[in-house]
N, C-alpha and C. Protein backbone atom coordinates (compact mmCIF):
# COMPACT_ATOMS: atom_id res chain seq x y z
N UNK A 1 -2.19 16.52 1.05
CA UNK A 1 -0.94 15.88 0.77
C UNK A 1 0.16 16.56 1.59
N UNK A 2 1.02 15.94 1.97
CA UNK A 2 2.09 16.35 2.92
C UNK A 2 3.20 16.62 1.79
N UNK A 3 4.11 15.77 1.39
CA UNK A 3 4.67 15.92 0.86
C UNK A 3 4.87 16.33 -1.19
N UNK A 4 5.63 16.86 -1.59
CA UNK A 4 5.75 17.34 -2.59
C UNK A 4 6.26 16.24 -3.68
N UNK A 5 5.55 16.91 -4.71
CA UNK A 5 5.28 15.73 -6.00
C UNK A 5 6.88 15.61 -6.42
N UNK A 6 6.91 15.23 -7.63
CA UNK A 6 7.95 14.91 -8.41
C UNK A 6 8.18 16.02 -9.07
N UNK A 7 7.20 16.87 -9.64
CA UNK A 7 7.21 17.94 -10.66
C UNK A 7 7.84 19.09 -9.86
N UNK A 8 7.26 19.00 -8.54
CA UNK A 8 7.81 20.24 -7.69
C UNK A 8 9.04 20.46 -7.47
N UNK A 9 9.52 18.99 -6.97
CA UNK A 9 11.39 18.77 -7.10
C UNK A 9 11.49 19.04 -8.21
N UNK A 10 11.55 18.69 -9.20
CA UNK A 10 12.04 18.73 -10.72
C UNK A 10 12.33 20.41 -10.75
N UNK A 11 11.25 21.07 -10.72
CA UNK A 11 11.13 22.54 -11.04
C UNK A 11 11.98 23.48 -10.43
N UNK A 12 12.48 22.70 -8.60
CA UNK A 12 13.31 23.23 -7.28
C UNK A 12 14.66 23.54 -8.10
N UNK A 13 14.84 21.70 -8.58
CA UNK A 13 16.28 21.85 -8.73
C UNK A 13 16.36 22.20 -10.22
N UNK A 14 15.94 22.78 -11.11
CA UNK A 14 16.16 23.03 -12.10
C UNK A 14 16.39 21.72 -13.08
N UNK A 15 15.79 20.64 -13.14
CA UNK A 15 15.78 19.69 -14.00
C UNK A 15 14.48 19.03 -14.28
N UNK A 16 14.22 17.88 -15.56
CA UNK A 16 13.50 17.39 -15.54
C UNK A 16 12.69 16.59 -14.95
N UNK A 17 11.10 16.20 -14.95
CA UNK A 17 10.74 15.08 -14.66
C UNK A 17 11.51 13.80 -14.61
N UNK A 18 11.90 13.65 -15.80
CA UNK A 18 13.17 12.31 -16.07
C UNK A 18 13.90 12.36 -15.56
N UNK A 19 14.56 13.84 -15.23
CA UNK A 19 16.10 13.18 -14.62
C UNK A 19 15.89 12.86 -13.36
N UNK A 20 14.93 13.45 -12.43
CA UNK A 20 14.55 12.99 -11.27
C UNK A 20 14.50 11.36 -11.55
N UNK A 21 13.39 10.68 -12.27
CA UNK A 21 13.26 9.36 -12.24
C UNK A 21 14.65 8.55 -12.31
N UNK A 22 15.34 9.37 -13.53
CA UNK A 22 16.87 8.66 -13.59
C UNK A 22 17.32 8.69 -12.37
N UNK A 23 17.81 9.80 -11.31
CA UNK A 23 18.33 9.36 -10.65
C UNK A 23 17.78 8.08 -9.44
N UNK A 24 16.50 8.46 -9.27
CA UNK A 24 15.64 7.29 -8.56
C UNK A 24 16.45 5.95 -9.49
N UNK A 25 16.57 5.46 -10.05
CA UNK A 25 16.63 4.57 -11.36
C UNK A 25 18.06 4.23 -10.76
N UNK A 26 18.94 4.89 -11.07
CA UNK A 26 20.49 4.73 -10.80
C UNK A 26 20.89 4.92 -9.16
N UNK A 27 19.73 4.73 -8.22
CA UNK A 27 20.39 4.89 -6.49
C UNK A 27 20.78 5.96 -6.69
N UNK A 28 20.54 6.99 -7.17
CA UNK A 28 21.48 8.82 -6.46
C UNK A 28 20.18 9.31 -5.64
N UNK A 29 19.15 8.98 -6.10
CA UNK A 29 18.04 9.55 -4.65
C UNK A 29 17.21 8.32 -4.23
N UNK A 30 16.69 7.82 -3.18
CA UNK A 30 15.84 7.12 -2.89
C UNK A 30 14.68 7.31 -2.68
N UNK A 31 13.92 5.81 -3.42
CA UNK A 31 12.31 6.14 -3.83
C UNK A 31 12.04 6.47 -2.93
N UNK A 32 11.12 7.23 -2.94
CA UNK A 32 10.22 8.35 -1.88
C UNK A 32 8.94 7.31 -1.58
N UNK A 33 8.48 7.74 -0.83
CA UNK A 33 6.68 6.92 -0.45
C UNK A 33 5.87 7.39 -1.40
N UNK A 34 4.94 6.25 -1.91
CA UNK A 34 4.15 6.66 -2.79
C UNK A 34 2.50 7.22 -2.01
N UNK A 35 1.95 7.71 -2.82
CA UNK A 35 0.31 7.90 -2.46
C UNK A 35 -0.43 6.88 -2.71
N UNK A 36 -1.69 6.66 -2.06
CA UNK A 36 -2.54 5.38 -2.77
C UNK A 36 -3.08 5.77 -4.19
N UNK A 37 -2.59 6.75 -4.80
CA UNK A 37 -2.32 6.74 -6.08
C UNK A 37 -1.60 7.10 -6.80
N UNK A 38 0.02 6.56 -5.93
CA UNK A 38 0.72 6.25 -6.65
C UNK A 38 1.42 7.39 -6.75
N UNK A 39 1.50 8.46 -6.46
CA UNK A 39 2.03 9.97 -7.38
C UNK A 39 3.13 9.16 -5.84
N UNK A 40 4.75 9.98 -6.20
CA UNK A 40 5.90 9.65 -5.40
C UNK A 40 5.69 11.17 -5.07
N UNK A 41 5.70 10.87 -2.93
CA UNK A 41 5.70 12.17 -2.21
C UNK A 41 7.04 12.07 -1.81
N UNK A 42 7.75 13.53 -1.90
CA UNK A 42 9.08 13.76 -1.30
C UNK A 42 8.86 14.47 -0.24
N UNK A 43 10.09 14.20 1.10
CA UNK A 43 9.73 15.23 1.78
C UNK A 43 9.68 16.82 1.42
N UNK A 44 8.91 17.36 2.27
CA UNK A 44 8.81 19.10 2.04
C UNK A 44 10.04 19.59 2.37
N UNK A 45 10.29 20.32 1.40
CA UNK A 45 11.79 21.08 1.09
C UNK A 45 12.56 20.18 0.71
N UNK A 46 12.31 19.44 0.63
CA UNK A 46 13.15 17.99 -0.08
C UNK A 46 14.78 17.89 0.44
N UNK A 47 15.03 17.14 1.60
CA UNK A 47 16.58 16.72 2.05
C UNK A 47 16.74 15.43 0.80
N UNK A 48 15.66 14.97 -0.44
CA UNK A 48 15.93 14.83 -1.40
C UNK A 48 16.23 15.07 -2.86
N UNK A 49 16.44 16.35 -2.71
CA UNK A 49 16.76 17.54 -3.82
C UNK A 49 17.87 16.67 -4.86
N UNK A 50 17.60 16.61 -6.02
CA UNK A 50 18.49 16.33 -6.58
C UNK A 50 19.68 17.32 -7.12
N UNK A 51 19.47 18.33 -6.78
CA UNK A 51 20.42 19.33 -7.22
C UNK A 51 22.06 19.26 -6.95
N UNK A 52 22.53 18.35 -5.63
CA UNK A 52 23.59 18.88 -5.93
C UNK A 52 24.05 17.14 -7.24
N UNK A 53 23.78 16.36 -6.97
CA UNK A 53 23.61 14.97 -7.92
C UNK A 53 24.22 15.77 -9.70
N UNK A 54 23.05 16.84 -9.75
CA UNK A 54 23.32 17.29 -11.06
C UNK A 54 24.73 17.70 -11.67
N UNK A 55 25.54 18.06 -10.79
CA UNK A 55 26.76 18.66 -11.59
C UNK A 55 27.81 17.27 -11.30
N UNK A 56 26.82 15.82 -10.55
CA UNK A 56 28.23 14.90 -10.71
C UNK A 56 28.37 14.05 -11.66
């Protein structure tokens, strides 16, 4: 796998599984490519970090 799961972001930026999805959900990050099963890959090191999102 190239890119990093959902759990991995989650854990980066100090938030949940969910809030990641929330923001996917509400346009503050855009869906990532999925795997052919489905797990959502972010890029590595993620220029989709949700972290700074969190304090807005």
């Amino acid at each position: 796998m190239e890119g990093d799961r959902i759990g991995e972001i989650a854990v980066r930026a100090g938030v949940s599984v969910d809030t990641v999805r929330f923001y996917e959900r509400r346009g503050l990050l855009e869906e990532p490519p999925r795997t052919t099963a489905g797990y959502r890959e972010y890029e590595p090191e993620g220029d989709q970090e949700p972290g700074p999102a969190k304090s807005a």
